[in-house]
N, C-alpha and C. Protein backbone atom coordinates (compact mmCIF):
# COMPACT_ATOMS: atom_id res chain seq x y z
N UNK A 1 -45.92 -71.00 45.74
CA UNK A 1 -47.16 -71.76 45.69
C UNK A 1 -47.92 -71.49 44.39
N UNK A 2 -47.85 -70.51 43.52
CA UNK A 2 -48.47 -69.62 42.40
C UNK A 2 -48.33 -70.86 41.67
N UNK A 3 -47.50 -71.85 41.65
CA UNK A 3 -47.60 -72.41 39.71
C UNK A 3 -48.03 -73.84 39.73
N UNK A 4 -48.61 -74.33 41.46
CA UNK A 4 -49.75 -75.21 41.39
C UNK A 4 -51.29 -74.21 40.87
N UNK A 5 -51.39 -72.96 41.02
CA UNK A 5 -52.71 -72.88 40.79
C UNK A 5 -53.00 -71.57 39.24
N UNK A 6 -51.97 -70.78 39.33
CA UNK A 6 -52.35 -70.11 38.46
C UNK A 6 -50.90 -69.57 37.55
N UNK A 7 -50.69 -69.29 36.24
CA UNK A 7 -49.39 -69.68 35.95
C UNK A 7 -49.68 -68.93 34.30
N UNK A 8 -50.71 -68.24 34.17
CA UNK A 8 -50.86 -67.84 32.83
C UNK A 8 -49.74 -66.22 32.07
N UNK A 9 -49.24 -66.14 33.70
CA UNK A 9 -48.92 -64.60 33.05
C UNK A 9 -47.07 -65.16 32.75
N UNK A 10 -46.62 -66.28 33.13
CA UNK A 10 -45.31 -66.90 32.86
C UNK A 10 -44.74 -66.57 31.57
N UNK A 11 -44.06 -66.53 31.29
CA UNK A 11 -43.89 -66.74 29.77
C UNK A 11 -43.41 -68.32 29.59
N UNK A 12 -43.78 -68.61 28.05
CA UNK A 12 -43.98 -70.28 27.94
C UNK A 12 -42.47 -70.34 27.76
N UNK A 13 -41.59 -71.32 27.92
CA UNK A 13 -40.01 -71.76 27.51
C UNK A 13 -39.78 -73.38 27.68
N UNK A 14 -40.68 -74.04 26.43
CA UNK A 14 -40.91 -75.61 26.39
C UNK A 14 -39.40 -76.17 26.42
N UNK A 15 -39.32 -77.00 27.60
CA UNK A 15 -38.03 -78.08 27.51
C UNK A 15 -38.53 -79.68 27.04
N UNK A 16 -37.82 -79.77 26.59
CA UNK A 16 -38.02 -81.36 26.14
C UNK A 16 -36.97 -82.11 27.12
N UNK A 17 -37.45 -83.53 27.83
CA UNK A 17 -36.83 -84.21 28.36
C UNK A 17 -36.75 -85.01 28.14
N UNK A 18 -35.77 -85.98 27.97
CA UNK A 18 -35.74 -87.55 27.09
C UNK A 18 -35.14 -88.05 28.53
N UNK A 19 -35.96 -89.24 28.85
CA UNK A 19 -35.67 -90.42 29.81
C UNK A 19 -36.19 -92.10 29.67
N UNK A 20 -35.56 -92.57 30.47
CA UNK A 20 -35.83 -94.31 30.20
C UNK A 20 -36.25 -94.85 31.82
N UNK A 21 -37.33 -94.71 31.78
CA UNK A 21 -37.96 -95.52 33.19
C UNK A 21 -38.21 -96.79 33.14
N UNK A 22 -38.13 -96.99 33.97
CA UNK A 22 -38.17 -99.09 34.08
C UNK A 22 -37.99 -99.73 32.64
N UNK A 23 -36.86 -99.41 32.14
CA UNK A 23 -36.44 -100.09 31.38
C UNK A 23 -36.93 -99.60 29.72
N UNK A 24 -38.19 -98.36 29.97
CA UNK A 24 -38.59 -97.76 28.46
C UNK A 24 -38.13 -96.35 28.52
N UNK A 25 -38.16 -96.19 27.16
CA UNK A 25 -37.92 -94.47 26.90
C UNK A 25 -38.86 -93.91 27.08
N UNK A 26 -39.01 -92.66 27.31
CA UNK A 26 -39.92 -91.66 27.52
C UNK A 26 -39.64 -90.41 26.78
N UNK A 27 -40.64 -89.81 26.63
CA UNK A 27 -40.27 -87.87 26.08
C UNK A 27 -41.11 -87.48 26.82
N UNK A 28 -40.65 -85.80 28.01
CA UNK A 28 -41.69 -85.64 28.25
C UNK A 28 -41.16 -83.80 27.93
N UNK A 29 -42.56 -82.97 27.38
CA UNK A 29 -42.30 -81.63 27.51
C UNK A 29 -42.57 -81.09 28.27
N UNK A 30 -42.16 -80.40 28.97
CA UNK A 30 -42.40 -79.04 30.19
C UNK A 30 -42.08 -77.58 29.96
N UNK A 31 -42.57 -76.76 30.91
CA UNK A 31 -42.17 -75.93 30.62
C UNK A 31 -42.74 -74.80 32.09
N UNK A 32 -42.21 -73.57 31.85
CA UNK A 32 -42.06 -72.77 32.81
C UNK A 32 -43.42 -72.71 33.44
N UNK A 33 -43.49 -72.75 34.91
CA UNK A 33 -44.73 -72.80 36.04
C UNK A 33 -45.19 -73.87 36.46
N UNK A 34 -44.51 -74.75 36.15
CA UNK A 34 -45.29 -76.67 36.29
C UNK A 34 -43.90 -77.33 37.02
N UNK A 35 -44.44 -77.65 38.16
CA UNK A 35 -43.08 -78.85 39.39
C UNK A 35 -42.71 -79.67 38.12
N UNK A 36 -41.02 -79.33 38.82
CA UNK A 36 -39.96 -80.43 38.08
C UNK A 36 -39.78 -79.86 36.56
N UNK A 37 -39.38 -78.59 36.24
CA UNK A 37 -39.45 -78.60 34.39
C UNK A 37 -38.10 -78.64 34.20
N UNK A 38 -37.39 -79.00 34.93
CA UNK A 38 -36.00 -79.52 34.89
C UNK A 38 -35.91 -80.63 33.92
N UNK A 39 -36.51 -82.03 34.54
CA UNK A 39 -36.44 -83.14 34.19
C UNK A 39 -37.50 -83.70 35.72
N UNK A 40 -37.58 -85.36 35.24
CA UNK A 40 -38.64 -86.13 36.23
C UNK A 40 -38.01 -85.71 37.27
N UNK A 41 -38.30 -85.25 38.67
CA UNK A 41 -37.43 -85.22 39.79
C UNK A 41 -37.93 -86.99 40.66
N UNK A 42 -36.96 -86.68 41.54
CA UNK A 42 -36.55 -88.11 41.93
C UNK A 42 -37.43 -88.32 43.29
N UNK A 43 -38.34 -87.88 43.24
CA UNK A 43 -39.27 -88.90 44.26
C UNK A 43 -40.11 -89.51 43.30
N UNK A 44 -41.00 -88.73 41.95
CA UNK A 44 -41.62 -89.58 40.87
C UNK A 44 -40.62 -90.78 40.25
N UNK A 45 -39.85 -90.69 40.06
CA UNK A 45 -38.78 -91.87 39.77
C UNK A 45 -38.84 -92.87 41.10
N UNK A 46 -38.66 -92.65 42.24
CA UNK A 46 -38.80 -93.48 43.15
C UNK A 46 -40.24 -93.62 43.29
N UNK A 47 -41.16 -93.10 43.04
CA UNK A 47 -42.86 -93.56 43.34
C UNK A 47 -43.07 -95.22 42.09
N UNK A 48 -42.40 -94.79 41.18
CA UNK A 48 -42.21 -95.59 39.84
C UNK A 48 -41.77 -96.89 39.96
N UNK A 49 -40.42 -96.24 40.57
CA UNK A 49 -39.80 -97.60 40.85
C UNK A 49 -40.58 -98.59 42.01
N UNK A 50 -41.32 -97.97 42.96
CA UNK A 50 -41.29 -99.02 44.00
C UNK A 50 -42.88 -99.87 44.30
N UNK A 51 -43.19 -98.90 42.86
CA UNK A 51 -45.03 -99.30 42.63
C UNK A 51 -44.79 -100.58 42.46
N UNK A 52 -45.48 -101.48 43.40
CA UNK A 52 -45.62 -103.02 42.75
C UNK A 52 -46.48 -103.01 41.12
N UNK A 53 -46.34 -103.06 40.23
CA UNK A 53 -47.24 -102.75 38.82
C UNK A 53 -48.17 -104.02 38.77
N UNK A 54 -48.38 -105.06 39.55
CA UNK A 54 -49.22 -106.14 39.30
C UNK A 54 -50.39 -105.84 40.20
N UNK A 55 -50.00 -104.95 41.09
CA UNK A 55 -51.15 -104.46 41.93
C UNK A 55 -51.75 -103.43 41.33
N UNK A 56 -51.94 -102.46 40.59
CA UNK A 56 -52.10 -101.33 40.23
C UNK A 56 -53.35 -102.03 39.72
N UNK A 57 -53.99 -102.58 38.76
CA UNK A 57 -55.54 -102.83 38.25
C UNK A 57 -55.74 -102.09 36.98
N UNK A 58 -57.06 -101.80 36.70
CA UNK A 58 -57.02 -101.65 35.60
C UNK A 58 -57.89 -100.00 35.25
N UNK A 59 -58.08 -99.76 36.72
CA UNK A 59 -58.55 -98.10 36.20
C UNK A 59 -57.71 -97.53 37.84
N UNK A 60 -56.69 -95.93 37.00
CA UNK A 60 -56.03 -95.80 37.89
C UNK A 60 -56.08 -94.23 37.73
N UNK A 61 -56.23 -93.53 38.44
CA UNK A 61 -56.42 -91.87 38.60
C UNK A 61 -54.80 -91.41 39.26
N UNK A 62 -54.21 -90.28 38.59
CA UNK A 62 -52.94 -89.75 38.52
C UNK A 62 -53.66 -88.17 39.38
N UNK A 63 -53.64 -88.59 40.52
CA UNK A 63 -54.28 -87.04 41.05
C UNK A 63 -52.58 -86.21 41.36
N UNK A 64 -52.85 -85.17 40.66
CA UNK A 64 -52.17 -84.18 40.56
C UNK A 64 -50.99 -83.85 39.63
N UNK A 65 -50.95 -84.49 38.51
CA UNK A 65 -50.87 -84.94 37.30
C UNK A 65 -49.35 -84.41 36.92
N UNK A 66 -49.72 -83.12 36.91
CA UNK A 66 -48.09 -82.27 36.41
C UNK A 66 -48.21 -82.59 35.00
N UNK A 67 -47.05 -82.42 34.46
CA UNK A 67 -46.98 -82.81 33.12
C UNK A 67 -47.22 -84.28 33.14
N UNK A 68 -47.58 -84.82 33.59
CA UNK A 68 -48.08 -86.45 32.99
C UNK A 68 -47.19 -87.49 33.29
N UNK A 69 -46.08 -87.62 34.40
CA UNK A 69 -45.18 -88.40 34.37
C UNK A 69 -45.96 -89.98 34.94
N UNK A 70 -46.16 -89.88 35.83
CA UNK A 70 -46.30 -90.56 36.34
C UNK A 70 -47.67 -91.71 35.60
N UNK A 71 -48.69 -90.82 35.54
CA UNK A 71 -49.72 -91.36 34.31
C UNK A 71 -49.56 -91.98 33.34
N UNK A 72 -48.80 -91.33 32.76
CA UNK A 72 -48.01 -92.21 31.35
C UNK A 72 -47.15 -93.15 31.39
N UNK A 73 -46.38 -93.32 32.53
CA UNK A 73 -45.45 -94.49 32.66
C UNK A 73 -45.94 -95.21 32.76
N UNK A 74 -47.21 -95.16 34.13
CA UNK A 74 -48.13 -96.77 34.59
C UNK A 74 -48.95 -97.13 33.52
N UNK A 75 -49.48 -96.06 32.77
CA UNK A 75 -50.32 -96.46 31.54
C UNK A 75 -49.10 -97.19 30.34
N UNK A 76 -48.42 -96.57 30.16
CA UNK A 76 -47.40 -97.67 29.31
C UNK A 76 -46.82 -98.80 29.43
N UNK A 77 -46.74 -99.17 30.74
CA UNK A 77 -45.84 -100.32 31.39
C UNK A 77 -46.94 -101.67 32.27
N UNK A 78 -48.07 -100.97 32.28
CA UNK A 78 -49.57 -101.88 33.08
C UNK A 78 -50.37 -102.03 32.02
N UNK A 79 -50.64 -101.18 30.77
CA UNK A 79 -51.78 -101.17 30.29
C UNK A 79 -53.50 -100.74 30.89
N UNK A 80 -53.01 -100.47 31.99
CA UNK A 80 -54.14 -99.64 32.79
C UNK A 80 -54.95 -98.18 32.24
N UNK A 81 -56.22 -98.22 32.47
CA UNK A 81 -56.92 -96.87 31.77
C UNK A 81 -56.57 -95.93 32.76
N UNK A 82 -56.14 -94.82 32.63
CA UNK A 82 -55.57 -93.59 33.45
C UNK A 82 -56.28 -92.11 33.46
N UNK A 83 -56.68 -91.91 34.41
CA UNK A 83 -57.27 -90.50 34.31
C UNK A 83 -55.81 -89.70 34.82
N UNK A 84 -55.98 -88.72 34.40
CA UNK A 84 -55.13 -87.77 34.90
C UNK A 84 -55.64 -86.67 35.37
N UNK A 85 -55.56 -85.63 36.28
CA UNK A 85 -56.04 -84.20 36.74
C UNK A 85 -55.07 -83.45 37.29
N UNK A 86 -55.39 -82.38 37.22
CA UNK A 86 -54.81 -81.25 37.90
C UNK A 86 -55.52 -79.95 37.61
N UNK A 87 -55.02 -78.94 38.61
CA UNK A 87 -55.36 -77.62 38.67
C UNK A 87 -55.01 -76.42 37.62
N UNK A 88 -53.62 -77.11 37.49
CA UNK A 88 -53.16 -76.24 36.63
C UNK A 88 -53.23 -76.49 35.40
N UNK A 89 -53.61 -75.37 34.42
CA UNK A 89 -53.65 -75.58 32.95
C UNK A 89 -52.61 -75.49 32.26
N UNK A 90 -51.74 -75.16 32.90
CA UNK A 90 -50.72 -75.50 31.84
C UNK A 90 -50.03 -76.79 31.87
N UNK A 91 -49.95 -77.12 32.99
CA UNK A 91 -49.53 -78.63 33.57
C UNK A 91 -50.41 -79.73 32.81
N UNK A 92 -51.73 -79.44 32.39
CA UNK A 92 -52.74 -80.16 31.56
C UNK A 92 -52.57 -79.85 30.30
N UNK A 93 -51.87 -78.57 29.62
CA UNK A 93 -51.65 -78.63 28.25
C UNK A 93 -50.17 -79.44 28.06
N UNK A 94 -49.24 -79.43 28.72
CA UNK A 94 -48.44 -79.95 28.53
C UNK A 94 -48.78 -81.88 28.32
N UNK A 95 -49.22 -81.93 29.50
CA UNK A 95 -49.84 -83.47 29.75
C UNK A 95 -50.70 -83.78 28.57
N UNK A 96 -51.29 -83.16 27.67
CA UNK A 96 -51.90 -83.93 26.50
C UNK A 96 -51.04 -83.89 25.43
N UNK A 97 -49.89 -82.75 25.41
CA UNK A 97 -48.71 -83.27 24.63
C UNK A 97 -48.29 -84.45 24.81
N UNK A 98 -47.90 -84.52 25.87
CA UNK A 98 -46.76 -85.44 26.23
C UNK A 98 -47.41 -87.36 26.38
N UNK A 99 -49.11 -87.23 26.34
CA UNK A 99 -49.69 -88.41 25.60
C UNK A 99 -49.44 -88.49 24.70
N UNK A 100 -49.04 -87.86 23.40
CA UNK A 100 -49.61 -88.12 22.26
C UNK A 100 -48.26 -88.21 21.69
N UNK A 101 -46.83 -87.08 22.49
CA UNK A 101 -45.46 -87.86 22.03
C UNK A 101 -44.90 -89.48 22.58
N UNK A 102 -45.64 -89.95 23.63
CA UNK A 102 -45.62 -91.10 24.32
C UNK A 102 -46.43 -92.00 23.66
N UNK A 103 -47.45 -91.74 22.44
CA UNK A 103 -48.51 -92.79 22.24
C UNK A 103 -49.51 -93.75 23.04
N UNK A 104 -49.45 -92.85 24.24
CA UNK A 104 -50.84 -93.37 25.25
C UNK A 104 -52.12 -93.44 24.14
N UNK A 105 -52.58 -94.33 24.44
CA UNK A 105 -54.47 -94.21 24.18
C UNK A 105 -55.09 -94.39 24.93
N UNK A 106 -54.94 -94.53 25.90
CA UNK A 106 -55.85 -95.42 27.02
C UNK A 106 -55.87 -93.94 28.18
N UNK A 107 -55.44 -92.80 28.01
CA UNK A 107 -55.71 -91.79 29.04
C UNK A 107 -56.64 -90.56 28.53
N UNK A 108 -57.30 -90.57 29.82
CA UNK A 108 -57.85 -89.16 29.95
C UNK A 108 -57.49 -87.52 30.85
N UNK A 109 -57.46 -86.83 30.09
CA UNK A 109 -56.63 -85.41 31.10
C UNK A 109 -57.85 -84.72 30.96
N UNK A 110 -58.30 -84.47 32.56
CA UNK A 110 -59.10 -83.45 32.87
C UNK A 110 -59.19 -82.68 33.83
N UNK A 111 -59.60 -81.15 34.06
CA UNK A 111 -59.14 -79.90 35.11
C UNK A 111 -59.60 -80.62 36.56
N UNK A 112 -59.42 -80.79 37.30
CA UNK A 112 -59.87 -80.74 38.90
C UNK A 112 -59.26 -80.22 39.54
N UNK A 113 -59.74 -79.10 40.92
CA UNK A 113 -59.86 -78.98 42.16
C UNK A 113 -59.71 -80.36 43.12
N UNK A 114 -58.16 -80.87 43.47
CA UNK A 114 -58.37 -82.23 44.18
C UNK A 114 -59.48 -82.66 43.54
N UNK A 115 -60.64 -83.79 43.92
CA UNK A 115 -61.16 -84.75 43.33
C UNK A 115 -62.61 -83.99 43.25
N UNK A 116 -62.72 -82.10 43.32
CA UNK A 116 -64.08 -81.70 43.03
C UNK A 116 -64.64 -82.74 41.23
N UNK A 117 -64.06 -82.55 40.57
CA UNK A 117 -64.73 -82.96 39.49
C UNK A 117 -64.53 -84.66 38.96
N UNK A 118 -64.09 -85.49 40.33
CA UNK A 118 -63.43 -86.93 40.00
C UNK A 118 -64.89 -87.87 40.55
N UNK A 119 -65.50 -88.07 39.49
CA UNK A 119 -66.63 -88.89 39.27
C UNK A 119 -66.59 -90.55 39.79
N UNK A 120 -65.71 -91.35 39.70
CA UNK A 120 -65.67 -92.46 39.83
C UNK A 120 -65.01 -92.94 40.76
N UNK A 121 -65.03 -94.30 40.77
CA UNK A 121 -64.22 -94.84 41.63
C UNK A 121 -62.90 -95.55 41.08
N UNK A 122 -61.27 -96.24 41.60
CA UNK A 122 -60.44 -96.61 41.29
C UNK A 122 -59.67 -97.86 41.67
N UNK A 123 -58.99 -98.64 40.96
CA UNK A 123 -58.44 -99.55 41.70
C UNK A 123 -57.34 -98.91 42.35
N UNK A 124 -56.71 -98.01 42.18
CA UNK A 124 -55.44 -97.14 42.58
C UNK A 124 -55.60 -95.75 41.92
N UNK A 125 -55.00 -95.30 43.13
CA UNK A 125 -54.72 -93.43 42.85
C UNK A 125 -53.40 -93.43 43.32
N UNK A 126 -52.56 -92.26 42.10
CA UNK A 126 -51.13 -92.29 42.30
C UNK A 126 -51.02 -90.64 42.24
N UNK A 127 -50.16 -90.40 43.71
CA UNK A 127 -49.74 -89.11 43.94
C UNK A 127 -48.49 -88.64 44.35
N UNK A 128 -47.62 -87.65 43.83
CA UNK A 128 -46.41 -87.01 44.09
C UNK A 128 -47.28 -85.22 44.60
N UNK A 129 -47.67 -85.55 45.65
CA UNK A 129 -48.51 -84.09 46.47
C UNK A 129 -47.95 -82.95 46.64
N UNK A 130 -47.93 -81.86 46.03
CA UNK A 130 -47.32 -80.89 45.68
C UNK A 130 -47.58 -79.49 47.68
N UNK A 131 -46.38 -80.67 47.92
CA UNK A 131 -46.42 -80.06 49.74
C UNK A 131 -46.33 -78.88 49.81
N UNK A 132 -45.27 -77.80 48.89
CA UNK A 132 -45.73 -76.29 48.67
C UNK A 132 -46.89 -75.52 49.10
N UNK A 133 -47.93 -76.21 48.35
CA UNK A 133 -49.36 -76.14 48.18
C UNK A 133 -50.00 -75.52 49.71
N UNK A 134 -49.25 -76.62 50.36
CA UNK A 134 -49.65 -76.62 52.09
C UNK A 134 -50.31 -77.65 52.24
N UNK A 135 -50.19 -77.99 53.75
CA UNK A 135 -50.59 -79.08 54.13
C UNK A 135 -51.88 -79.53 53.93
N UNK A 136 -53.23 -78.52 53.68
CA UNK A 136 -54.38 -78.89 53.60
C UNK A 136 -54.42 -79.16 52.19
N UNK A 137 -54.05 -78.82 51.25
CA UNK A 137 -54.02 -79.25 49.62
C UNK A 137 -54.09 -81.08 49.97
N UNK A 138 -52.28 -81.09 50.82
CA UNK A 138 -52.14 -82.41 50.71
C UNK A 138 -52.89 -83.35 50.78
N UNK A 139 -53.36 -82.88 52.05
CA UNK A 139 -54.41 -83.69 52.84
C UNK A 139 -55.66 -83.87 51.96
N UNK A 140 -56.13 -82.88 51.58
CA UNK A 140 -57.24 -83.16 50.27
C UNK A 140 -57.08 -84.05 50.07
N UNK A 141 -56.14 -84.32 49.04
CA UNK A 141 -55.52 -85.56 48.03
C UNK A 141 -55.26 -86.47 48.44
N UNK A 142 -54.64 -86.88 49.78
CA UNK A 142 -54.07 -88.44 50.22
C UNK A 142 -55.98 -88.94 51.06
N UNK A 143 -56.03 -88.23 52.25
CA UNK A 143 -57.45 -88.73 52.53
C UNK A 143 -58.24 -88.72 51.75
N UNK A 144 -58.70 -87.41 50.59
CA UNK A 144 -60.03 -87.66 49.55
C UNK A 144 -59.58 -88.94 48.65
N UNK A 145 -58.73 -89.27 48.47
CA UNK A 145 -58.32 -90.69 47.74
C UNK A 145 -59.55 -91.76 48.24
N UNK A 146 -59.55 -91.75 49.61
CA UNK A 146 -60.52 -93.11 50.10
C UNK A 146 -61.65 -92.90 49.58
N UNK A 147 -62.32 -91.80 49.83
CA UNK A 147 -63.46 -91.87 48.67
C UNK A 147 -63.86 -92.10 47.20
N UNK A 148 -62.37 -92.06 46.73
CA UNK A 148 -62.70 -92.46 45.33
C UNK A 148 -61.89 -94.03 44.95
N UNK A 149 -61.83 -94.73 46.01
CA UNK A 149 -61.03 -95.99 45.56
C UNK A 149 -61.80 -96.90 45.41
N UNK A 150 -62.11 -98.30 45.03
CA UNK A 150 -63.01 -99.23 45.24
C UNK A 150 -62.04 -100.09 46.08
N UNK A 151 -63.12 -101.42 46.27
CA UNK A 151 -62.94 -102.17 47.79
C UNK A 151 -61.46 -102.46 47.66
N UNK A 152 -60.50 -102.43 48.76
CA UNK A 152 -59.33 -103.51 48.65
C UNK A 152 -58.41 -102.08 47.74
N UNK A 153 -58.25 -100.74 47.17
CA UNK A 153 -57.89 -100.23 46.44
C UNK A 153 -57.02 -99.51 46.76
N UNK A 154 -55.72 -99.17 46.34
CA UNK A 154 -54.52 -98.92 46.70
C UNK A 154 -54.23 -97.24 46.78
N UNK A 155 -53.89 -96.01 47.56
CA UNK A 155 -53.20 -95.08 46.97
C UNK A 155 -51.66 -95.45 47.25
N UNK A 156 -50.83 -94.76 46.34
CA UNK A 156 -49.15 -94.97 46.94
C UNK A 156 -48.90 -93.53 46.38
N UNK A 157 -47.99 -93.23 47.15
CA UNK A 157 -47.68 -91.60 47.07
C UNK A 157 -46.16 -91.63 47.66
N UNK A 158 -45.77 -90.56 47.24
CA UNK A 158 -44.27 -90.45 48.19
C UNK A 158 -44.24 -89.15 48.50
N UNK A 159 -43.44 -88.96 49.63
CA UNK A 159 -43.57 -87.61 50.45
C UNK A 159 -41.77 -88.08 51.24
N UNK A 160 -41.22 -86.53 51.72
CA UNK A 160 -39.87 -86.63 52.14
C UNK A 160 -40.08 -86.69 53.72
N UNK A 161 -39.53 -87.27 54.58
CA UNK A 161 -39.49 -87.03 55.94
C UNK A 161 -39.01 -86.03 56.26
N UNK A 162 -38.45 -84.98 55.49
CA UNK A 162 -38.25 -83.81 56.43
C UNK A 162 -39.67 -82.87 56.21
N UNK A 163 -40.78 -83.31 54.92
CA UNK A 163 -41.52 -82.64 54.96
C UNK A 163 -43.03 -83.27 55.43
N UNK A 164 -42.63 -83.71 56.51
CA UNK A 164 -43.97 -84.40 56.86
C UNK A 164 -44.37 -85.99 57.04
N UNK A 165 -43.44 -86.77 56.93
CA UNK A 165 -43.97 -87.94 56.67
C UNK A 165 -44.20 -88.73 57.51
N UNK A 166 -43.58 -88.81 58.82
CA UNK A 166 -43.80 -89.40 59.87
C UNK A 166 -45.38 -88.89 60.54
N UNK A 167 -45.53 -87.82 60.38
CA UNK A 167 -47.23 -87.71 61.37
C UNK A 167 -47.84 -87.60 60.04
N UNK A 168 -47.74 -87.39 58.71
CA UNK A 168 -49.03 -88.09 57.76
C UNK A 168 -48.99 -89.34 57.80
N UNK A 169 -48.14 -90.19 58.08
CA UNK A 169 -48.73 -91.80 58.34
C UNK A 169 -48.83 -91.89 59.27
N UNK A 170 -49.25 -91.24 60.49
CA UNK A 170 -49.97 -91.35 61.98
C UNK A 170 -51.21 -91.40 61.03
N UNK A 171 -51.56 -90.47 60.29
CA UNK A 171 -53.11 -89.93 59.98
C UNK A 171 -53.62 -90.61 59.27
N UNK A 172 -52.92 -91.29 57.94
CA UNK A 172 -53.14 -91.63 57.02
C UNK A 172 -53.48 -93.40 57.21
N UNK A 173 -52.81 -94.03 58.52
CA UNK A 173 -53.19 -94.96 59.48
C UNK A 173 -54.44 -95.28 59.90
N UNK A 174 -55.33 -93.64 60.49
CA UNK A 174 -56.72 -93.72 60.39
C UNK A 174 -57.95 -94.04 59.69
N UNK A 175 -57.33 -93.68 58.28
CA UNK A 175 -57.95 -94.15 57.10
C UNK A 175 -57.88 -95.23 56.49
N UNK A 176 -56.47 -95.82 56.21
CA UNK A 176 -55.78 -96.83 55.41
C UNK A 176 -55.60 -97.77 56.00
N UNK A 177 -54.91 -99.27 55.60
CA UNK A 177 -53.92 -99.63 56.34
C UNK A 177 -52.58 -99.83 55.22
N UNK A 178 -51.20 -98.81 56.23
CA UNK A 178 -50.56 -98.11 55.43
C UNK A 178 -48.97 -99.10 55.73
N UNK A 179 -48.34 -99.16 54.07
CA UNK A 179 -47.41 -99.80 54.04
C UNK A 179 -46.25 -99.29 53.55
N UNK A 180 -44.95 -99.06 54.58
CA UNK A 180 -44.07 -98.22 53.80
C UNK A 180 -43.32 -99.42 53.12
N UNK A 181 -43.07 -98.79 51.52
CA UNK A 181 -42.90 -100.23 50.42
C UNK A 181 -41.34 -99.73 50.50
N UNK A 182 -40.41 -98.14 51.29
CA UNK A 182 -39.32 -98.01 50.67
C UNK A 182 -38.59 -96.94 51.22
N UNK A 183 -37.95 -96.73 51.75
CA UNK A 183 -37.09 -95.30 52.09
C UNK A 183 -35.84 -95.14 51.34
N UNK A 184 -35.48 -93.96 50.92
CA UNK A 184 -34.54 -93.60 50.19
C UNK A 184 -34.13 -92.17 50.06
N UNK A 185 -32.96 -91.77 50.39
CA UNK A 185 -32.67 -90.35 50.83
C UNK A 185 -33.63 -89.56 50.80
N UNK A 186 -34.29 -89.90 52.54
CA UNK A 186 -35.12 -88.93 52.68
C UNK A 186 -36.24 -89.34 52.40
N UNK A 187 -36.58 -89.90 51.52
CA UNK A 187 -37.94 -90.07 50.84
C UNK A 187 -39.01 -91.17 51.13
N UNK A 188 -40.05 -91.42 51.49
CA UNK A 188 -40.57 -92.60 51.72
C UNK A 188 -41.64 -92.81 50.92
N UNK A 189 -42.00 -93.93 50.56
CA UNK A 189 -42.56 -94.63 49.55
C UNK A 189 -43.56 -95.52 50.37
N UNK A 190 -45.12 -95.06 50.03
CA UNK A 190 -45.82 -95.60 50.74
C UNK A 190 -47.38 -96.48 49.98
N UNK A 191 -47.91 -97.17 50.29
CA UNK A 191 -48.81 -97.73 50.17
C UNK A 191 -49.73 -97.86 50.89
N UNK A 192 -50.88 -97.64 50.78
CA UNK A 192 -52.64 -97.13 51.42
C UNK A 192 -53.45 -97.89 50.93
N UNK A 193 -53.69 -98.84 51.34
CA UNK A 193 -54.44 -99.91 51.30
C UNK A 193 -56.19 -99.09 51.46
N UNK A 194 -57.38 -99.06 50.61
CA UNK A 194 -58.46 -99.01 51.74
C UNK A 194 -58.88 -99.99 52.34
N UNK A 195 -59.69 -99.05 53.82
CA UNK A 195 -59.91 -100.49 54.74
C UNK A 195 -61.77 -100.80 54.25
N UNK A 196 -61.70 -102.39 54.70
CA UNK A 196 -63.29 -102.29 53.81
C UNK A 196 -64.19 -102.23 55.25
């Protein structure tokens, strides 16, 4: 659970990853204490793939950021303004690299506690929820979403059915009205409508 929240005593060992999502290249750097420094792992690749991108709008918050995958793709491929956050600082130093080897302009990376420091509201919030964390992290992040969405405003997140996914969309039902856009080994791909 240590390298969602604190990760300074690691030693740094930057990987560079070269990939092509929906059809563009990408670079992204990572490095030791931050999910996935392998390469993108494959539920963010499936969150990617199954995002309708005409729905997404034009201001979109990347809660829980990591190195920036997900942020930077929708911001490159929508033209959408993107906040990005996370807890971890190194996951946020990496993520302003990995704008500036991607040529984003249109994003902002800043520290939050889930949405303690998330000021506004969104047409969409996009999350790969770092379930490690534990279930109440999660929950932060998929329910505190409704508070920061505007009317009609989308979260989509993906989560694995062996780790939960069938009774977070019991819950997430209460809040939303929730659309699974996708299943794929294991994985489900969902959409959270808010209700007005």
């Amino acid at each position: 659970m240590g390298q969602y929240f604190t990760n300074e005593q690691l030693p740094s060992k930057i990987n560079e990853v070269k990939c092509n999502i929906l059809g563009t290249d990408f670079v992204f750097f990572t490095d030791n204490g931050v999910f996935s420094k392998k390469g993108i792992d494959f539920g963010s690749r499936l969150l990617l793939e199954f995002i309708p991108l005409v729905e997404v709008g034009a201001e979109v918050l990347d809660m829980g950021c990591g190195y920036g995958v997900l942020g930077i793709v929708i911001s490159k491929k929508t033209g959408a303004n993107v906040d990005m956050v996370d807890i971890n600082k190194r996951a946020l130093h990496l993520a302003k690299q990995n704008l500036k080897a991607n040529k984003c302009t249109n994003i902002t990376i800043f520290e939050s506690n889930a949405y303690q420091n998330v000021k506004k509201k969104y047409d969409t919030i996009i999350t790969n929820p770092p379930i490690r964390a534990g279930k109440k992290i999660v929950y932060e992040m998929v329910m505190g979403a409704n508070d920061h969405l505007k009317e009609k405003g989308n979260l989509f997140l993906v989560i694995k059915k062996e780790q939960g996914a069938k009774s977070l969309i019991i819950d997430l039902e209460k809040v939303y009205n929730v659309t699974v856009l996708g299943k794929k080994k294991g994985f489900y791909l969902l959409k959270c409508e808010k209700l007005s």
